[in-house]
Protein backbone atom coordinates (compact mmCIF):
# COMPACT_ATOMS: atom_id res chain seq x y z
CA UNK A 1 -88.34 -24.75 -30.32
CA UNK A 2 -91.13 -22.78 -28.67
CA UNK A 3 -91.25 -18.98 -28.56
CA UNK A 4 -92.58 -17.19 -25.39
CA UNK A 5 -95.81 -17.37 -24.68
CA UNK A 6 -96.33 -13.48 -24.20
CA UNK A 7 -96.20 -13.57 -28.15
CA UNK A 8 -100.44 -14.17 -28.43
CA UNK A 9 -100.69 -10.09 -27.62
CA UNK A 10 -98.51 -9.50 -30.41
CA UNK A 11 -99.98 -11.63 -33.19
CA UNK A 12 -103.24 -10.66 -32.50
CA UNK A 13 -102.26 -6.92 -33.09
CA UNK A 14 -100.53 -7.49 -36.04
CA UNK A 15 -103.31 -9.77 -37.26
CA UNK A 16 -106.11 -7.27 -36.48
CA UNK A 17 -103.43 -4.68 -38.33
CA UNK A 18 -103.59 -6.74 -41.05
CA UNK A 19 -107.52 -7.02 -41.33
CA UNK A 20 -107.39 -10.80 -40.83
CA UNK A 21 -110.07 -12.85 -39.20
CA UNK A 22 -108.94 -15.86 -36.95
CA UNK A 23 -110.45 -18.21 -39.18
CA UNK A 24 -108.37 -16.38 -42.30
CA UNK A 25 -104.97 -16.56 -40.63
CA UNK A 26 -105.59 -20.17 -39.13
CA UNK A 27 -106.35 -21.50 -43.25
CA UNK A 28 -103.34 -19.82 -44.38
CA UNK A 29 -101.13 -21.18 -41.29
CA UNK A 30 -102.93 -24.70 -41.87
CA UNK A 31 -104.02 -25.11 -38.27
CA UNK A 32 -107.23 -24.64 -36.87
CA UNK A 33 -109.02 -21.46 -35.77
CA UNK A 34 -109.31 -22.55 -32.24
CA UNK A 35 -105.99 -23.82 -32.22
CA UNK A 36 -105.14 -19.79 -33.39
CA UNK A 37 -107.26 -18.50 -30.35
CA UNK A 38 -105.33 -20.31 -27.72
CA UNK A 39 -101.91 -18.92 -29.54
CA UNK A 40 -103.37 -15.16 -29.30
CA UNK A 41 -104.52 -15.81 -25.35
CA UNK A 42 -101.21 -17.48 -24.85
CA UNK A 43 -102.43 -20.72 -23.93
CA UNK A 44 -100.83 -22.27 -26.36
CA UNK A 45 -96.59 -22.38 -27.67
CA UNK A 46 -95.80 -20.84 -30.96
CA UNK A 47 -93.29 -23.12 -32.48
CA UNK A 48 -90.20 -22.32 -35.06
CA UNK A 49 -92.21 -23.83 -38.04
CA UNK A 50 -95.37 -21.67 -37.44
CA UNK A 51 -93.81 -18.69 -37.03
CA UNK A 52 -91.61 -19.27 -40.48
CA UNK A 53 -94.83 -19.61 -41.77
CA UNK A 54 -96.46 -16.50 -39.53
CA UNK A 55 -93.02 -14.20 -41.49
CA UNK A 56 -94.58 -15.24 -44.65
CA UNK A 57 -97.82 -14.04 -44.14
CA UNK A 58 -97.56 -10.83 -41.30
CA UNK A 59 -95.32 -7.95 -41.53
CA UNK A 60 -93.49 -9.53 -38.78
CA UNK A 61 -90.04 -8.72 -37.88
CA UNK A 62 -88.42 -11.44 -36.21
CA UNK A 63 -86.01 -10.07 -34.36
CA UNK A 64 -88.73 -7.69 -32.62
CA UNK A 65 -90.22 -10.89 -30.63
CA UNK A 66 -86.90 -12.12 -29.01
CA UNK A 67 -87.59 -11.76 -24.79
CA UNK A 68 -84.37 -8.83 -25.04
CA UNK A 69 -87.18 -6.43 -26.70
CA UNK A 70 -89.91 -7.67 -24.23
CA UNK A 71 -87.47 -6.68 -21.60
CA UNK A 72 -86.43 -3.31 -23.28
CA UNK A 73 -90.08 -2.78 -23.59
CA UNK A 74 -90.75 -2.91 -19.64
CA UNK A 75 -87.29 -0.94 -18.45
CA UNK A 76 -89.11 1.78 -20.36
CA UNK A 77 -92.21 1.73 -19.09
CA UNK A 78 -90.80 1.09 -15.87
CA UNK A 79 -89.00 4.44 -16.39
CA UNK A 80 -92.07 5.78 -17.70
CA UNK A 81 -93.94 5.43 -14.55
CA UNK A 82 -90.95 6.51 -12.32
CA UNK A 83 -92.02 10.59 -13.35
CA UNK A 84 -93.51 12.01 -10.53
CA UNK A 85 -96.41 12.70 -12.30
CA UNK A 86 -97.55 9.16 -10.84
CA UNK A 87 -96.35 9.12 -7.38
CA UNK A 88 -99.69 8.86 -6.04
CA UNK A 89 -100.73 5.87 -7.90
CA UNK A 90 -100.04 2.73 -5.96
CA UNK A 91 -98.45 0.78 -8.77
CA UNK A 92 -97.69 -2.99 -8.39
CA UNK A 93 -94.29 -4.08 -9.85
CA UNK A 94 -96.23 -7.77 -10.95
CA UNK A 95 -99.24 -5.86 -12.61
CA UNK A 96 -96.44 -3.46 -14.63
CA UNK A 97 -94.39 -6.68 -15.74
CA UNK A 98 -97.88 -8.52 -17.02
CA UNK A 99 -99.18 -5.84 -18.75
CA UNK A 100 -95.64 -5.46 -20.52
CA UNK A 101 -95.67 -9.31 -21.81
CA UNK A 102 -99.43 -9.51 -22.37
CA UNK A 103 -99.94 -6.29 -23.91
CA UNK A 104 -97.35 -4.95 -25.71
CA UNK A 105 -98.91 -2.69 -28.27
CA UNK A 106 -100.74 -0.89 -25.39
CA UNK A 107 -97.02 -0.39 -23.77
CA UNK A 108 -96.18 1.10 -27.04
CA UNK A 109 -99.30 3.28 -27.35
CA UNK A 110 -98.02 4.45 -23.52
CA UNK A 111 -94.37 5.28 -24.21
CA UNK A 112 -95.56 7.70 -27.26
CA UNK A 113 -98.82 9.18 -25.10
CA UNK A 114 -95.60 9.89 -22.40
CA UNK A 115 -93.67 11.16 -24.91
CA UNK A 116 -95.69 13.89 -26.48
CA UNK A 117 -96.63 14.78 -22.87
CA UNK A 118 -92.87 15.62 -22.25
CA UNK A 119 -92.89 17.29 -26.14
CA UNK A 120 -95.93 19.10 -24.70
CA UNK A 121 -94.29 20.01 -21.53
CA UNK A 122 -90.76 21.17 -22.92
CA UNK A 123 -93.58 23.24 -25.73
CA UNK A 124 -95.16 24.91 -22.75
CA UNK A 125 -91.49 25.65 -21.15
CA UNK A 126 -90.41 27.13 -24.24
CA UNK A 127 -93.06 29.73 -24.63
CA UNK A 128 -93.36 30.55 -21.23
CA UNK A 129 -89.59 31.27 -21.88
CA UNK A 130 -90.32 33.05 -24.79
CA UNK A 131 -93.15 35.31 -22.76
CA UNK A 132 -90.95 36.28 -20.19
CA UNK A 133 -88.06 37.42 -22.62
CA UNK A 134 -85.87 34.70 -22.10
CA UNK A 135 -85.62 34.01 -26.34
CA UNK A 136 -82.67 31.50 -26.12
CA UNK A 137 -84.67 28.98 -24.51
CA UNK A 138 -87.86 29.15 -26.51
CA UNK A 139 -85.57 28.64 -29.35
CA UNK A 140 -85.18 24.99 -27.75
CA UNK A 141 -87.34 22.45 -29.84
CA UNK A 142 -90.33 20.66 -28.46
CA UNK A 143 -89.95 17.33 -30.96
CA UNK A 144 -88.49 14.38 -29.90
CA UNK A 145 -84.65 13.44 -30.58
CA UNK A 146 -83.90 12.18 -34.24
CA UNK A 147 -81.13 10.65 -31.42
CA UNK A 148 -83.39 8.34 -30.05
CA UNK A 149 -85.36 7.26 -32.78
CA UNK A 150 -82.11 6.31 -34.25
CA UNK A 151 -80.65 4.77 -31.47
CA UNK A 152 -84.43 2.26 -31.49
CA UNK A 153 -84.06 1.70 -35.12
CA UNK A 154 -80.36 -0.01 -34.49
CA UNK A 155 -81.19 -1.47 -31.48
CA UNK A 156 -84.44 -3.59 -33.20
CA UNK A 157 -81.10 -4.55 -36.14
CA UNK A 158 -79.40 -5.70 -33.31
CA UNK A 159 -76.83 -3.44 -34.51
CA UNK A 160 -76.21 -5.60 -37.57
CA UNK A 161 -76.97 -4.84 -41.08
CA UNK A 162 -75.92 -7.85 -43.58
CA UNK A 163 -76.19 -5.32 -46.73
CA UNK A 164 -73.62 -3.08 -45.50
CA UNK A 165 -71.57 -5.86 -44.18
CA UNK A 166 -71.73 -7.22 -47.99
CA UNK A 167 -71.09 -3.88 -49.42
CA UNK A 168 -68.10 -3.59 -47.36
CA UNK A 169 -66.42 -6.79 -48.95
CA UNK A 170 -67.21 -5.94 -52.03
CA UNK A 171 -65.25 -2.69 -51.34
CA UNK A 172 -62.35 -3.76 -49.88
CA UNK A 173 -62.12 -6.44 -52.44
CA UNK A 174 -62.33 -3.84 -55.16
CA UNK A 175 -59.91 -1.33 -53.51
CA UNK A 176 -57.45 -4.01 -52.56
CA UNK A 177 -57.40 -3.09 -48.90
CA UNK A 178 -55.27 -6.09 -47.96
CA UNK A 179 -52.84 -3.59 -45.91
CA UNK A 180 -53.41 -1.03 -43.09
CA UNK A 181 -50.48 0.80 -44.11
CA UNK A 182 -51.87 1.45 -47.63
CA UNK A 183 -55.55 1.49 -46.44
CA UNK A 184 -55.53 5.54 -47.00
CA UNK A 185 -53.58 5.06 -50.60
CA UNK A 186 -55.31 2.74 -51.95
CA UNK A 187 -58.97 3.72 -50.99
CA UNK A 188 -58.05 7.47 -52.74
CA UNK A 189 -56.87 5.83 -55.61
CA UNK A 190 -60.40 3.59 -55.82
CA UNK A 191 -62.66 6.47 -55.34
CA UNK A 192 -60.74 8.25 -57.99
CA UNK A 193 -60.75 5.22 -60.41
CA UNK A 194 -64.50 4.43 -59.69
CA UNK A 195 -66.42 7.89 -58.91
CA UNK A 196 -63.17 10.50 -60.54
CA UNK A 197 -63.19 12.03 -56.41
CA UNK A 198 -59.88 13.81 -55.96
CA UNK A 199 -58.67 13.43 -52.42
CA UNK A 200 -57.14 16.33 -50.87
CA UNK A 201 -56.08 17.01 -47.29
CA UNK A 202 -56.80 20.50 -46.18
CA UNK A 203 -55.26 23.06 -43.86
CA UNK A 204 -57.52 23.63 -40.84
CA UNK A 205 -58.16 27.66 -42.20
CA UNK A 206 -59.45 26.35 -45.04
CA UNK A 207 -61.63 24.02 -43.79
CA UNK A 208 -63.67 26.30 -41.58
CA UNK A 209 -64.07 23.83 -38.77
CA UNK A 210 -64.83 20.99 -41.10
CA UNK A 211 -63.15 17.74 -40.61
CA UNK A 212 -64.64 16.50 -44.45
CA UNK A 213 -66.31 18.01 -46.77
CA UNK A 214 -67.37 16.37 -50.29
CA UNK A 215 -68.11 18.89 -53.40
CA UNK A 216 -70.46 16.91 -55.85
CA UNK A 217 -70.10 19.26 -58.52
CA UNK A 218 -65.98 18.93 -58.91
CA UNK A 219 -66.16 15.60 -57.04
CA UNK A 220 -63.58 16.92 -54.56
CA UNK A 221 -63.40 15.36 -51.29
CA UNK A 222 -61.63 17.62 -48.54
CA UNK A 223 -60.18 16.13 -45.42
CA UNK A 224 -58.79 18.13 -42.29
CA UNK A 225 -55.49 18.13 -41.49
CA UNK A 226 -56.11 17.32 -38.04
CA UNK A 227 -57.56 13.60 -38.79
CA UNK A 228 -54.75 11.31 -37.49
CA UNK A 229 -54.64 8.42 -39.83
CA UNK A 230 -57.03 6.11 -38.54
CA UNK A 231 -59.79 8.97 -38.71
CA UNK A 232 -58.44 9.52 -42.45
CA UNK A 233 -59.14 6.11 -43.22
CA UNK A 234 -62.95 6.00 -41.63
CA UNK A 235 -63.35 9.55 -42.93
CA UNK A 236 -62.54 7.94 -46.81
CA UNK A 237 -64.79 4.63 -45.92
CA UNK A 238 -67.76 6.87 -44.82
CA UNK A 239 -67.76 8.79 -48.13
CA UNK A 240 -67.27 5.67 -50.05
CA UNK A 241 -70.31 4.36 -48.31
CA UNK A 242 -72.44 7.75 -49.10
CA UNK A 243 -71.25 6.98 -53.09
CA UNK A 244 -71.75 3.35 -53.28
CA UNK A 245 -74.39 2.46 -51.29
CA UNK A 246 -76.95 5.48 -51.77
CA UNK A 247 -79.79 2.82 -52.46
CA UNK A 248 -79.35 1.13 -49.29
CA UNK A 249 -78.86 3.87 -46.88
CA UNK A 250 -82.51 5.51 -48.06
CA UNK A 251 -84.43 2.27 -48.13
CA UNK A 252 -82.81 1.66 -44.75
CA UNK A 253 -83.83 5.07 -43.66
CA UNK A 254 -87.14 4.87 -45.12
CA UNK A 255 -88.71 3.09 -41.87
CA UNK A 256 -91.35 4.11 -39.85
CA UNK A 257 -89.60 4.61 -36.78
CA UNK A 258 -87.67 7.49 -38.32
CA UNK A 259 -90.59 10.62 -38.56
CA UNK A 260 -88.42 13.50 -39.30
CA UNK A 261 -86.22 14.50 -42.64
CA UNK A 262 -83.58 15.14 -40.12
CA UNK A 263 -83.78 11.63 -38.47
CA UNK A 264 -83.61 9.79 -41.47
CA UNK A 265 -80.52 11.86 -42.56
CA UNK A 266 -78.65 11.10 -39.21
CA UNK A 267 -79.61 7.67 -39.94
CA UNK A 268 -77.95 7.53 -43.28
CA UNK A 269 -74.88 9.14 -41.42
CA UNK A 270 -74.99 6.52 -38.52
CA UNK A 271 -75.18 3.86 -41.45
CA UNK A 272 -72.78 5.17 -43.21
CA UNK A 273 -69.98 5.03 -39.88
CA UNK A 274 -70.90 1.58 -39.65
CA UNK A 275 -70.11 0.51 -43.01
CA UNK A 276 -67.08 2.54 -42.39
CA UNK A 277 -66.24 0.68 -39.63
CA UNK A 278 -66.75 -2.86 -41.25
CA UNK A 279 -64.73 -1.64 -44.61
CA UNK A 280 -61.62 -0.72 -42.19
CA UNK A 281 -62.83 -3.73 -39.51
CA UNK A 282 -63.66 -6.91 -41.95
CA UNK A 283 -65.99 -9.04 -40.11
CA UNK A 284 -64.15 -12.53 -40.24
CA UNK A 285 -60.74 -10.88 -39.79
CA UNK A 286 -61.47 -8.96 -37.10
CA UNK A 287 -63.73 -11.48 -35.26
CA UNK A 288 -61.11 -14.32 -35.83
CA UNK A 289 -58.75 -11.52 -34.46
CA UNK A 290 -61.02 -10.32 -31.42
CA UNK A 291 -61.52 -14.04 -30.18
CA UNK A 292 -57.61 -15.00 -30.43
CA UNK A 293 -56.60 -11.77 -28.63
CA UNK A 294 -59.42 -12.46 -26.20
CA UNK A 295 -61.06 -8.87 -26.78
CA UNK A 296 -58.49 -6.91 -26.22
CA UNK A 297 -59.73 -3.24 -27.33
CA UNK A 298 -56.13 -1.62 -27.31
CA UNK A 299 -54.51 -4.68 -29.81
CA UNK A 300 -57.06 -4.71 -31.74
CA UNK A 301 -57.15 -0.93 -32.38
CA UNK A 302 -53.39 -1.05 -33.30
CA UNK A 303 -53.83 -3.93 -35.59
CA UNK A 304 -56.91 -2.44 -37.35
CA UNK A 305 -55.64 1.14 -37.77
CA UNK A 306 -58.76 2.30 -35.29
CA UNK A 307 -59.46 4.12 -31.87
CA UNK A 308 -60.81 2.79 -28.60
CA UNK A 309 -63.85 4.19 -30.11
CA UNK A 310 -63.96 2.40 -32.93
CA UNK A 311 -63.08 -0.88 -31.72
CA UNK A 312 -65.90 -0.64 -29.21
CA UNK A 313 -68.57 -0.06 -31.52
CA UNK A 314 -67.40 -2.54 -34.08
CA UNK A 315 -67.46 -5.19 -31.07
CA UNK A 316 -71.14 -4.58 -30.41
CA UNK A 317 -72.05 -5.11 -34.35
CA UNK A 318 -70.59 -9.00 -34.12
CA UNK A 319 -74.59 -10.40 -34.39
CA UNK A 320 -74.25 -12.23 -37.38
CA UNK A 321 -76.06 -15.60 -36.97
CA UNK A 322 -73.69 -18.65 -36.87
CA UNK A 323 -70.92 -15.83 -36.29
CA UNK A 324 -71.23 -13.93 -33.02
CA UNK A 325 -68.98 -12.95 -31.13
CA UNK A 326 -69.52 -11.68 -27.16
CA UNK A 327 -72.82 -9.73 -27.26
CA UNK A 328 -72.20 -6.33 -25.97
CA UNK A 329 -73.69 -3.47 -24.40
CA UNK A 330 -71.93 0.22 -25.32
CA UNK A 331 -72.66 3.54 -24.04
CA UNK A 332 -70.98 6.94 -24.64
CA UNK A 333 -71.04 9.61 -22.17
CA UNK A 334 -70.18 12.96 -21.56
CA UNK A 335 -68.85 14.46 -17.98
CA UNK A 336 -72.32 15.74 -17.07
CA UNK A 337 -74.05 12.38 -18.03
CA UNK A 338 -75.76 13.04 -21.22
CA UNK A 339 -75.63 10.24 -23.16
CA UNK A 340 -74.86 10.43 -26.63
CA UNK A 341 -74.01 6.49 -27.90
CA UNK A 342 -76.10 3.29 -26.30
CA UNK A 343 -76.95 -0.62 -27.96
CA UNK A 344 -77.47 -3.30 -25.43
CA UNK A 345 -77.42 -6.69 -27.27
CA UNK A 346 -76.74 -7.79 -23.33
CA UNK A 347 -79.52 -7.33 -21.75
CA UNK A 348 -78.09 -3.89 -19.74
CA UNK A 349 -80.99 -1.73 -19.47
CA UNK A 350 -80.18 1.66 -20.01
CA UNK A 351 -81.79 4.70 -19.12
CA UNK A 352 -84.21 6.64 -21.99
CA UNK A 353 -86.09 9.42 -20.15
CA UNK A 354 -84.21 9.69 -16.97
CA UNK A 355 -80.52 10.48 -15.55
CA UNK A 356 -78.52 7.19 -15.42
CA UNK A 357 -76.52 5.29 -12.25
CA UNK A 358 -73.78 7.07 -10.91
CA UNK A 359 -72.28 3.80 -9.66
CA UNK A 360 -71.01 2.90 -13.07
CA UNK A 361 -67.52 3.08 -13.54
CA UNK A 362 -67.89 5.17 -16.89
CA UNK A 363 -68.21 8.12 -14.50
CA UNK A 364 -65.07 7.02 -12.41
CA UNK A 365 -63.33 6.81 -15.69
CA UNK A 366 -63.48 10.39 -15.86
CA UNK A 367 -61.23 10.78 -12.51
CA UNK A 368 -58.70 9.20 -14.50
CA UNK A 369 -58.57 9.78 -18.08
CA UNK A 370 -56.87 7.32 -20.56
CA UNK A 371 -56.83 4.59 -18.40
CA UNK A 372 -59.17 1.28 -18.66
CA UNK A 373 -61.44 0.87 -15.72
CA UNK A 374 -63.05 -2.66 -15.24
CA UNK A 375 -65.70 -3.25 -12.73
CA UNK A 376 -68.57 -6.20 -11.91
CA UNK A 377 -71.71 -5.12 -11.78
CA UNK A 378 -75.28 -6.75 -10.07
CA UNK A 379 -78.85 -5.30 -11.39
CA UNK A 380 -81.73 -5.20 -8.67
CA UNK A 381 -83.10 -8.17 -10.56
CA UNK A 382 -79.63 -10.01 -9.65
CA UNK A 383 -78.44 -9.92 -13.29
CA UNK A 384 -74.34 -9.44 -13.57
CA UNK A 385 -72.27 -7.63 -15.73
CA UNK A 386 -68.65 -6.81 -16.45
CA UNK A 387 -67.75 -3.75 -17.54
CA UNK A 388 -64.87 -2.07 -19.10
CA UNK A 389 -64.67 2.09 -19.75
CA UNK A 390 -62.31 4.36 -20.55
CA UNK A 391 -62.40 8.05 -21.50
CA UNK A 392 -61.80 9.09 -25.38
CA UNK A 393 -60.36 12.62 -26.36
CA UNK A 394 -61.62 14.02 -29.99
CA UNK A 395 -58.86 15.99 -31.23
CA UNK A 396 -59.31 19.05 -32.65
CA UNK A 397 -55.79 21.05 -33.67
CA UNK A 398 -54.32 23.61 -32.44
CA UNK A 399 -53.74 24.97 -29.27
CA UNK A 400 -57.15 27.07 -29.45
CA UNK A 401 -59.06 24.24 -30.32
CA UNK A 402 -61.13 22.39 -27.92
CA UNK A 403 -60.54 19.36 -26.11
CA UNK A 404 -63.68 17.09 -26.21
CA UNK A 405 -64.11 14.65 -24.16
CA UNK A 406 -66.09 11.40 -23.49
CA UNK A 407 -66.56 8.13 -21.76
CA UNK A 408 -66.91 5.18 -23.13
CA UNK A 409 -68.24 2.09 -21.65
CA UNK A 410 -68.78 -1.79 -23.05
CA UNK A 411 -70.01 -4.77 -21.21
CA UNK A 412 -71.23 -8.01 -21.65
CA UNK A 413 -73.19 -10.61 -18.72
CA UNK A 414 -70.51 -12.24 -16.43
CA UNK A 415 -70.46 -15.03 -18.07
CA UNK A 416 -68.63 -14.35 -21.32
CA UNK A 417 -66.02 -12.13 -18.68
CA UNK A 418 -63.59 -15.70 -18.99
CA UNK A 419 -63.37 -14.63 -22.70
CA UNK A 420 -62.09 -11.52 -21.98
CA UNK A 421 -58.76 -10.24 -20.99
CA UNK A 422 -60.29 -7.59 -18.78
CA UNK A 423 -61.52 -9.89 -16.25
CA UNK A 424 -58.41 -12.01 -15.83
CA UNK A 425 -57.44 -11.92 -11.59
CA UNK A 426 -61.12 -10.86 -10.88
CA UNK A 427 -63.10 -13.42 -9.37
CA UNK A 428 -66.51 -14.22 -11.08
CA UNK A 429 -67.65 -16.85 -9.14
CA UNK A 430 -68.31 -14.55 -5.98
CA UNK A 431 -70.36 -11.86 -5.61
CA UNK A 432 -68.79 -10.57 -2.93
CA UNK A 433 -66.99 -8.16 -5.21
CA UNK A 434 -70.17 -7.00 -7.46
CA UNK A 435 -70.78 -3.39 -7.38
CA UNK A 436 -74.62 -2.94 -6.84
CA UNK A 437 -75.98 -0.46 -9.76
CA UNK A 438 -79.47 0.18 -11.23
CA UNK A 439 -80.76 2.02 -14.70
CA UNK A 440 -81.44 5.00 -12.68
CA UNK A 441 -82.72 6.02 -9.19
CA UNK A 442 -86.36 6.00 -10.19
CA UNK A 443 -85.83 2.01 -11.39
CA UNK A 444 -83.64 0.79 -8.45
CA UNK A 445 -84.71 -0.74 -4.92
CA UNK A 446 -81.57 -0.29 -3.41
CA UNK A 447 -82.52 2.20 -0.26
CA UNK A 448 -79.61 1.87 1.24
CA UNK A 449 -77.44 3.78 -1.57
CA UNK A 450 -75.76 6.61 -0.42
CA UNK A 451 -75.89 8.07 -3.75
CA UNK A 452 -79.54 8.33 -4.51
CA UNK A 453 -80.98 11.24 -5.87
CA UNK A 454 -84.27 10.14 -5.55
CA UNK A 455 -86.70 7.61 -3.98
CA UNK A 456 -87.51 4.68 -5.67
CA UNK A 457 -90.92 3.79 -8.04
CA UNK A 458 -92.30 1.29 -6.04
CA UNK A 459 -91.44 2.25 -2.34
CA UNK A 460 -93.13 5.57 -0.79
CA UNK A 461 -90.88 7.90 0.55
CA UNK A 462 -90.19 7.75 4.45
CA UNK A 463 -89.08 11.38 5.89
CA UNK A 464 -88.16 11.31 9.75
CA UNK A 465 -86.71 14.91 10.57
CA UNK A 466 -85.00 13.49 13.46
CA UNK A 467 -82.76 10.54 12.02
CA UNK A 468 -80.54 11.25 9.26
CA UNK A 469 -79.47 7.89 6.90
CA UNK A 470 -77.04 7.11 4.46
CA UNK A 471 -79.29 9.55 1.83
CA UNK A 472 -82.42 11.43 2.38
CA UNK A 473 -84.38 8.78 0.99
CA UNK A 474 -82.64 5.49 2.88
CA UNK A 475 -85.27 3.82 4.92
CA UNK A 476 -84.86 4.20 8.90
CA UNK A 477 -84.91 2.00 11.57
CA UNK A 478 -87.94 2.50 13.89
């Protein structure tokens, strides 16, 4: 089967990375050197065979050449371009979307040149803070998010990691977690059999705003009295993961997308939830489970011992080949639309440098929390979504203690909505019902939203001071 022709660009960076000469890589591959030209100009198909043989030879990651990363690749430069900074540029939606696909390594080379400009800028901020006296905001830092470069480490995985999915097997095989009732019991008993880790559960005082805290020298693990029992559970799977799979986590986190100590420690913690989430969510239990019960997030939490939370994310981490489930999109977001959580193995662009659509219904979840909010969706580029979001409360204990509080948002393309009990009495064969939304103002032609914040990328902005639209930036009727 072919792969897309906007792969030449790609080979021919990774051969040149590789010091090769055409004539090098075409002997290895077996084909000619001409024949190799044409691939690198893209006048020519890659197929599966060749590039089995390209894996073999390149540091090429396969997953990193599927068209949902060519796409990624231009929302973000799309974004990129939507700063003001280049409003007076007369930028050409066709020239952006060719030089994504037939240059991708110079996109790359664009996204970091943008983003130590805004490291630059929030530097510059920060002393200028810092000059005029204003000392908590030059304490801000200037480096980019170990967030984010998480958050494009799991994203290339597709938010699947085999090795962890293994290692949780193995676990639950060896702990005899055969019941969710006994799920706490038993995994105490095998991290006291197996590491000699006493379990204790802790009065809040004592725990000094910790919800865990593991002592290597007495091998004590401490646990808040405020975890309900599902959080228990994950809370004992995530520090089984930190003592059994040590050797995974660091190779994992040893990758060059993660450039900071702290990033590859937040990696090893986001690793560490997801193994957690696989030891106390079994992948052929729970995806046998999630198809019969036709993705029902609230069932499945009660059956699995897990929050909305929980279920959601485990949902999106169904990639593995011959055994996927629905491929989902999931975000996470807070009342004033920072967002904290996002994957896309759907195709849902989301946001990176800008604020994100205020159409979606994980905002109008907020209006009324607890309750699940569906909603049909239509990108500017006519792609459809369904979307389900409901708001999630992390408890904290006592009557002091604050009440956190989140969004949380999953989605897949229309057409797996039939699979879904969400989207049963909603029709999906009109569009009549679709709620028009876009990554962000900056990304979306839609002038005649009355909720845009600002004009659009590709369209100048039109000011007549005696008409008054449905926003500032609508266009007008002459």
């Amino acid at each position: 089967m072919p792969i897309e022709r906007a792969f030449g660009a790609r080979l021919r960076a990774l051969r040149r990375g590789q010091k090769l000469t055409q004539a090098e890589l075409a002997r290895r591959l077996g084909i000619s050197a001409s024949y190799l030209n044409l691939i690198e100009h893209n006048r020519r198909n890659v197929t599966a065979d060749l590039l089995v043989k390209l894996a073999s030879i390149l540091p090429v990651d396969l997953k990193a050449l599927s068209p949902a990363d060519d796409a990624r690749a231009l929302a973000e430069l799309l974004e990129v371009l939507g700063d003001p900074l280049f409003d007076n540029l007369d930028l050409v939606a066709s020239e952006i979307r060719e030089l994504a696909s037939t240059h991708p390594s110079a996109v790359q080379a664009m996204l970091r040149l943008y983003d130590a400009y805004r490291q630059a800028h929030d530097a510059a901020q920060n002393l200028a803070a810092r000059l005029s006296g204003d000392d908590a905001a030059g304490n801000v830092s200037a480096v980019r998010f170990p967030t984010d470069e998480v958050s494009d480490l799991i994203q290339r995985h597709l938010n699947y990691f085999s090795e962890l999915e293994r290692g949780a097997e193995d676990l639950a095989r060896d702990a005899q977690l055969n019941d969710p009732d006994s799920t706490f019991a038993n995994l105490a008993a095998y991290l006291q059999r197996t590491h000699g880790v006493t379990v204790r559960i802790e009065q809040t005082s004592a725990m000094m705003s910790a919800l865990r805290r593991y002592d290597p020298a007495s091998r004590v693990l401490s646990l808040s009295e405020v975890l309900r029992r599902g959080s228990r559970n994950f809370q004992l799977a995530h520090q089984a993961c930190l003592l059994t799979q040590q050797a995974v986590l660091d190779r994992m986190a040893d990758d060059p997308l993660l450039t900071t100590d702290e990033a590859r420690s937040l990696c090893r913690v986001a690793l560490a939830n997801y193994f957690a989430s696989a030891v106390l969510m079994p992948y052929d239990p729970f995806l046998e489970a999630a198809r019969a019960e036709r993705y029902d997030i609230e069932l499945l939490g009660d059956r699995f011992r897990s929050s909305f939370e929980q279920v959601c994310h485990r949902l999106t981490t169904l990639r593995r080949p011959g055994a996927e489930g629905v491929p989902f999109h999931m975000v996470r977001i807070d009342i004033a639309g920072n967002i904290s959580k996002r994957f896309s193995a759907s195709g849902m662009p989301f946001a990176r440098f800008t604020g994100v659509c205020p159409r979606w219904n994980v905002f109008e979840a907020f209006l009324t929390p607890g309750m699940i909010h569906t909603q049909l969706s239509q990108m500017p580029d006519g792609r459809a979504f369904f979307e389900i979001a409901s708001t999630v409360r992390k408890h904290g204990g006592g009557y002091k203690a604050p009440r956190t509080q989140y969004a949380v948002g999953i989605g897949c393309a229309v057409e797996y909505a039939k699979d879904i009990v969400y989207a049963d009495g909603l029709d999906l064969s009109s569009r009549d019902g679709f709620v028009p939304v876009g990554p962000s103002c900056r990304l979306c032609d839609r002038l005649d939203c009355e909720q845009r914040a600002f004009p659009p990328l590709l369209h100048p902005l039109q000011v007549n001071e005696q008409v008054r639209g449905v926003s500032f930036y609508a266009p007008l009727e002459k």
